[in-house]
Protein backbone atom coordinates (compact mmCIF):
# COMPACT_ATOMS: atom_id res chain seq x y z
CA UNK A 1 -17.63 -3.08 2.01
CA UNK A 2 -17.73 0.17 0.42
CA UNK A 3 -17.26 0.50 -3.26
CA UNK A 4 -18.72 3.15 -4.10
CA UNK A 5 -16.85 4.75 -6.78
CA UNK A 6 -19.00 8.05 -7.10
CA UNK A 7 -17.96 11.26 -5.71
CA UNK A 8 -19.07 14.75 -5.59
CA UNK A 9 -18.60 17.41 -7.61
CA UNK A 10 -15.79 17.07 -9.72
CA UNK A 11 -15.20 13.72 -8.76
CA UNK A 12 -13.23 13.66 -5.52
CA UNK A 13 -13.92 14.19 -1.61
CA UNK A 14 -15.71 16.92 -0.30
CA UNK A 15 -13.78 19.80 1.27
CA UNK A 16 -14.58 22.99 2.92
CA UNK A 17 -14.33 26.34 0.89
CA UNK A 18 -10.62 27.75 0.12
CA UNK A 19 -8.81 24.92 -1.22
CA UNK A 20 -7.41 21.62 -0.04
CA UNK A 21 -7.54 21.74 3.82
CA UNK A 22 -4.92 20.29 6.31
CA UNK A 23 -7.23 18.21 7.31
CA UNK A 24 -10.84 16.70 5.94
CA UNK A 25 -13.76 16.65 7.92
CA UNK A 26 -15.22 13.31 8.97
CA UNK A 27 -13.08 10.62 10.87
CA UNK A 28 -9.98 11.52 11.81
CA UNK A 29 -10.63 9.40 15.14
CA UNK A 30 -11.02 5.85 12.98
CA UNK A 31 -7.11 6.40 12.15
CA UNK A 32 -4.15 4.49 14.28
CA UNK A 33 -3.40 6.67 17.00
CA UNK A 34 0.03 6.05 19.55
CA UNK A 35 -2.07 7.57 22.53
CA UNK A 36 -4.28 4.67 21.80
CA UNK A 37 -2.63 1.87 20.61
CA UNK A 38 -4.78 -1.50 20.06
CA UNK A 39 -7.92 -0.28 19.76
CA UNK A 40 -7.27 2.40 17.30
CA UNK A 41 -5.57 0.03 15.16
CA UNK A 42 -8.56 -2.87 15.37
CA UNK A 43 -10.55 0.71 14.43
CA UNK A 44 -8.18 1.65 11.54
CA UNK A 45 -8.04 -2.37 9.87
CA UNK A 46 -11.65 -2.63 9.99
CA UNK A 47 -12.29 0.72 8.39
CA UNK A 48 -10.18 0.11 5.91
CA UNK A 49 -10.98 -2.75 4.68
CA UNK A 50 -14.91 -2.35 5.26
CA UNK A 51 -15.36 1.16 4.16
CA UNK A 52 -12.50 2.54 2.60
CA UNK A 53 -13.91 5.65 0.81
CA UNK A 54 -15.35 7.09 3.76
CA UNK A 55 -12.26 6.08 6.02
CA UNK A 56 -10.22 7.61 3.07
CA UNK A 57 -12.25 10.65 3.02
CA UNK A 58 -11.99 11.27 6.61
CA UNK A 59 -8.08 10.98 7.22
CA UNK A 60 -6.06 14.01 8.39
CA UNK A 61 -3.95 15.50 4.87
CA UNK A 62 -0.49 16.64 6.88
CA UNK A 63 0.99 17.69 10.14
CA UNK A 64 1.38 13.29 11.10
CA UNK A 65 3.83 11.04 9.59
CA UNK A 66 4.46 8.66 12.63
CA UNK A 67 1.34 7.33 13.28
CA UNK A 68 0.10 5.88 9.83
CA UNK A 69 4.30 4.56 9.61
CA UNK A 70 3.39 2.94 12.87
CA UNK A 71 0.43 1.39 11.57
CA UNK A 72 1.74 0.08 8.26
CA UNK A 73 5.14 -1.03 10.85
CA UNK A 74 2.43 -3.07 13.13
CA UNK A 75 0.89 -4.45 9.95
CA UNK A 76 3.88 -6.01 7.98
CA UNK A 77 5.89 -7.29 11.54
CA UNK A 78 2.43 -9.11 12.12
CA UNK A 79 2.84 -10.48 9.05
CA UNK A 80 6.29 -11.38 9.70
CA UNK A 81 5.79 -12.76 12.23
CA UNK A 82 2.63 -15.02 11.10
CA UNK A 83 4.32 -16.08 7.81
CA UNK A 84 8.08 -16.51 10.01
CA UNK A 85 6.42 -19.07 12.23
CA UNK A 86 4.49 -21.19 9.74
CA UNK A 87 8.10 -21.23 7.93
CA UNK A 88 9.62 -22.75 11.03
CA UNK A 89 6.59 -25.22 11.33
CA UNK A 90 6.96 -26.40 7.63
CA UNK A 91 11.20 -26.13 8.11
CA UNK A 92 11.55 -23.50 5.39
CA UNK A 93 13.59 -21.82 7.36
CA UNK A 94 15.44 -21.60 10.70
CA UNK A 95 15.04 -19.76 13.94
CA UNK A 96 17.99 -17.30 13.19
CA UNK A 97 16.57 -16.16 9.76
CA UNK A 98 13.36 -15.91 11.40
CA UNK A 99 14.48 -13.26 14.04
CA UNK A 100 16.07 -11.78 10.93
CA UNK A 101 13.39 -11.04 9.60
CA UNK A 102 11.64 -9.48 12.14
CA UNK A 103 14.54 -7.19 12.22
CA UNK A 104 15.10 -6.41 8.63
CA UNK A 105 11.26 -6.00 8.13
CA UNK A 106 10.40 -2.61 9.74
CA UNK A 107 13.20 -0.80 7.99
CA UNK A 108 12.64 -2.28 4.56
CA UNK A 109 9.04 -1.46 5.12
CA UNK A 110 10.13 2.17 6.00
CA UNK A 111 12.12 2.49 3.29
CA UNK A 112 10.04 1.29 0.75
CA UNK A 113 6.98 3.26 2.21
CA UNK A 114 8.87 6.38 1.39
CA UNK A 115 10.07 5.36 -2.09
CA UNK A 116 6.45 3.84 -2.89
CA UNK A 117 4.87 7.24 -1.69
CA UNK A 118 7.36 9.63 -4.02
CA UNK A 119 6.85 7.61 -7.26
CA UNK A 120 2.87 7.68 -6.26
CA UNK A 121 2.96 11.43 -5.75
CA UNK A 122 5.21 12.15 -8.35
CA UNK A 123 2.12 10.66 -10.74
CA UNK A 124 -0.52 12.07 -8.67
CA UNK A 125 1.58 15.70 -9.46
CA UNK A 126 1.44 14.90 -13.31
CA UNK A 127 -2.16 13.77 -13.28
CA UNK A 128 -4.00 15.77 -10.04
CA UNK A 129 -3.76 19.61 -9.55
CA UNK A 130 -4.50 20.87 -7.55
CA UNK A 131 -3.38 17.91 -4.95
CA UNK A 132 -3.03 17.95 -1.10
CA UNK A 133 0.65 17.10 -0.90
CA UNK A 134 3.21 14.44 -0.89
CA UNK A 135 2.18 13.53 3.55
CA UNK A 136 -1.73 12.58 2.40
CA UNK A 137 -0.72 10.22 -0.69
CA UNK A 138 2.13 8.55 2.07
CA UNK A 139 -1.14 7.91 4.32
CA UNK A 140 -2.88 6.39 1.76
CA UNK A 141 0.18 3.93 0.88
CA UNK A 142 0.81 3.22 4.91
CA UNK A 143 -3.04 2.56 5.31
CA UNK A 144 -3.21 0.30 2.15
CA UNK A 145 -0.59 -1.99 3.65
CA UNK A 146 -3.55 -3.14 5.71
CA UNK A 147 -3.85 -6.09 2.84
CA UNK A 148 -0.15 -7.60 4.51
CA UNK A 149 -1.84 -8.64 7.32
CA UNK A 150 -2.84 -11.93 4.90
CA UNK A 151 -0.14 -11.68 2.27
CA UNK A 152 1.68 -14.52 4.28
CA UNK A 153 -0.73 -17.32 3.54
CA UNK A 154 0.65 -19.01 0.83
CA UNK A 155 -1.49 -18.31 -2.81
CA UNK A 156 -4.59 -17.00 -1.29
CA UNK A 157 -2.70 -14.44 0.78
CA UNK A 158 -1.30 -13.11 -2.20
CA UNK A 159 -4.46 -12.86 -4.24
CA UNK A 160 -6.43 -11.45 -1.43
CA UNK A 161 -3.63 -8.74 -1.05
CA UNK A 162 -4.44 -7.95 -4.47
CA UNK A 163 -7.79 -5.37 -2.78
CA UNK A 164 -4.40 -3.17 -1.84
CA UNK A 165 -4.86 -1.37 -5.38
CA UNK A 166 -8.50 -1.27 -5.13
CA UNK A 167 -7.62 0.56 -1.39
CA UNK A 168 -4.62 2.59 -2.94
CA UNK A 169 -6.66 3.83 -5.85
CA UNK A 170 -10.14 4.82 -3.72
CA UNK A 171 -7.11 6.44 -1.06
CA UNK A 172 -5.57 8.53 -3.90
CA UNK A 173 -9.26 9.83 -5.40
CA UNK A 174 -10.26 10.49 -2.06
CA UNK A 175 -7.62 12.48 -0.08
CA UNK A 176 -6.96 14.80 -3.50
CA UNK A 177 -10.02 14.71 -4.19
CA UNK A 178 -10.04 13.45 -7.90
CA UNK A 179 -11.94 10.84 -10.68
CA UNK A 180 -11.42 6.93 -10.18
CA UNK A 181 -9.90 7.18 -13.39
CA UNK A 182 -6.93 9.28 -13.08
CA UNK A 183 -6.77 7.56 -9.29
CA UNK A 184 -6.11 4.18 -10.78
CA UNK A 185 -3.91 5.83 -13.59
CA UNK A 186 -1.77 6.93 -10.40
CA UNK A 187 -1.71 3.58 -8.88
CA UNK A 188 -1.51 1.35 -12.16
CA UNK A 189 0.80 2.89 -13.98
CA UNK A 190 3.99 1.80 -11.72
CA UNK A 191 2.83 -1.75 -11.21
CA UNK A 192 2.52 -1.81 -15.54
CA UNK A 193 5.93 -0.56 -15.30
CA UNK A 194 6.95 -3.01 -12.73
CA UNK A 195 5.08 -6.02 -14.56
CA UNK A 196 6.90 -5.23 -17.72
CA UNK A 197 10.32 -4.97 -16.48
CA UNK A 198 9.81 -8.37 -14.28
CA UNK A 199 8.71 -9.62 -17.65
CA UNK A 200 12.04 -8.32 -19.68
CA UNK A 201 13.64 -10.20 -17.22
CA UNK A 202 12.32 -13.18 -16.69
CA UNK A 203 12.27 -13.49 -20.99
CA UNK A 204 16.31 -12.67 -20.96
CA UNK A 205 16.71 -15.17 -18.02
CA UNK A 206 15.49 -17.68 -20.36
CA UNK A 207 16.78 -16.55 -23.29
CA UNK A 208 20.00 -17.59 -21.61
CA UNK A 209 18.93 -20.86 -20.43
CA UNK A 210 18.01 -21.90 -23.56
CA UNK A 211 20.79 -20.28 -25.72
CA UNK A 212 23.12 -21.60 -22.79
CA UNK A 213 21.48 -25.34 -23.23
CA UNK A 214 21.54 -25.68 -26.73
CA UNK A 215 25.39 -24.30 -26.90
CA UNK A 216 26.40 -27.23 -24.58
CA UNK A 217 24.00 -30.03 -26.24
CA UNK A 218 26.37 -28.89 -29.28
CA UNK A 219 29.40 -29.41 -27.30
């Protein structure tokens, strides 16, 4: 796997002269691609989870929203459908919430892709300038979804999901061409936020349990 966490110059990808570029040199052909379906998404896994940087580095900036949506689409129905069936073999759940599922999942997935991407750029706006535009941090959330493909296996899925931030935060430094540092101040700073709230919560949930408890052990 690639970890390499240097970069050149100031600390990002290399581009050609005159500014961010629509497009990077390097491997645009390791990307999912419609025109060629299975194999360029067996390409696109393996890339990015073997060599992420590089992969990262060689992606296209703009001008392609479809394909890497496809690709993060193909990624969570697999794991729909992987984590739908072992529900129906350990009767979790029925066959009707399973096809559910499959149907809910894409647009869910689309919709959150989008809303994941905007708070993302909005950060990488903040924190990166120049950058190379809302389309190229949206690739590097679609590509980073790559980790769902295990997220249905119960406990280890999860944790090994966990690389997603390691993949989000080498996407962000590559493709706008940044430091680690303000990459993973990008990608951490929403899932802090997140953690924190889901904390708040949980705390007032059982703040009410308890205050709820000792009220009727009074009774």
């Amino acid at each position: 796997m690639d970890f390499n966490t240097g970069t050149s110059g100031s600390g990002g990808a290399s581009h050609p002269p005159g500014g961010i570029p629509g497009a990077t040199a390097g491997g645009p052909g390791e990307e999912f691609n419609l025109s060629d379906p299975i194999q360029s998404y067996i390409n696109a896994v393996r890339s990015v989870v073997t060599h992420p940087a590089s992969f990262f580095r060689g992606i296209v900036h703009r001008g392609d929203y479809l394909n890497p949506l496809l690709f993060a689409l193909i990624c969570y129905e697999i794991s729909a459908i992987l984590g739908g069936i072992l529900s129906l073999i350990v009767g979790n759940n029925g066959f009707g919430s399973f096809i559910i599922s499959l149907i809910i999942t894409p647009i869910g997935a689309t919709i959150g892709l989008f809303i994941g991407a905007g708070i993302l750029h909005l950060l990488v706006m903040l924190l990166v300038k120049p950058n190379s535009g809302f389309e190229a941090t949206f690739r590097v959330g679609s590509y980073a979804t790559v980790t769902s493909l295990v997220s249905w296996i119960p406990v280890i899925g999860w944790i090994i999901s966990l690389y997603g931030i390691y993949l989000s935060i080498v996407g962000i430094r590559e493709v706008h061409s940044t430091t680690t540092g303000r990459a993973a101040a990008v990608v951490l700073i929403p899932a802090v936020i997140v953690f924190l709230i889901l904390l708040v919560l949980v705390a007032l949930v059982g703040a009410v349990l308890f205050f709820g408890s000792q009220q009727g052990a009074g009774l």
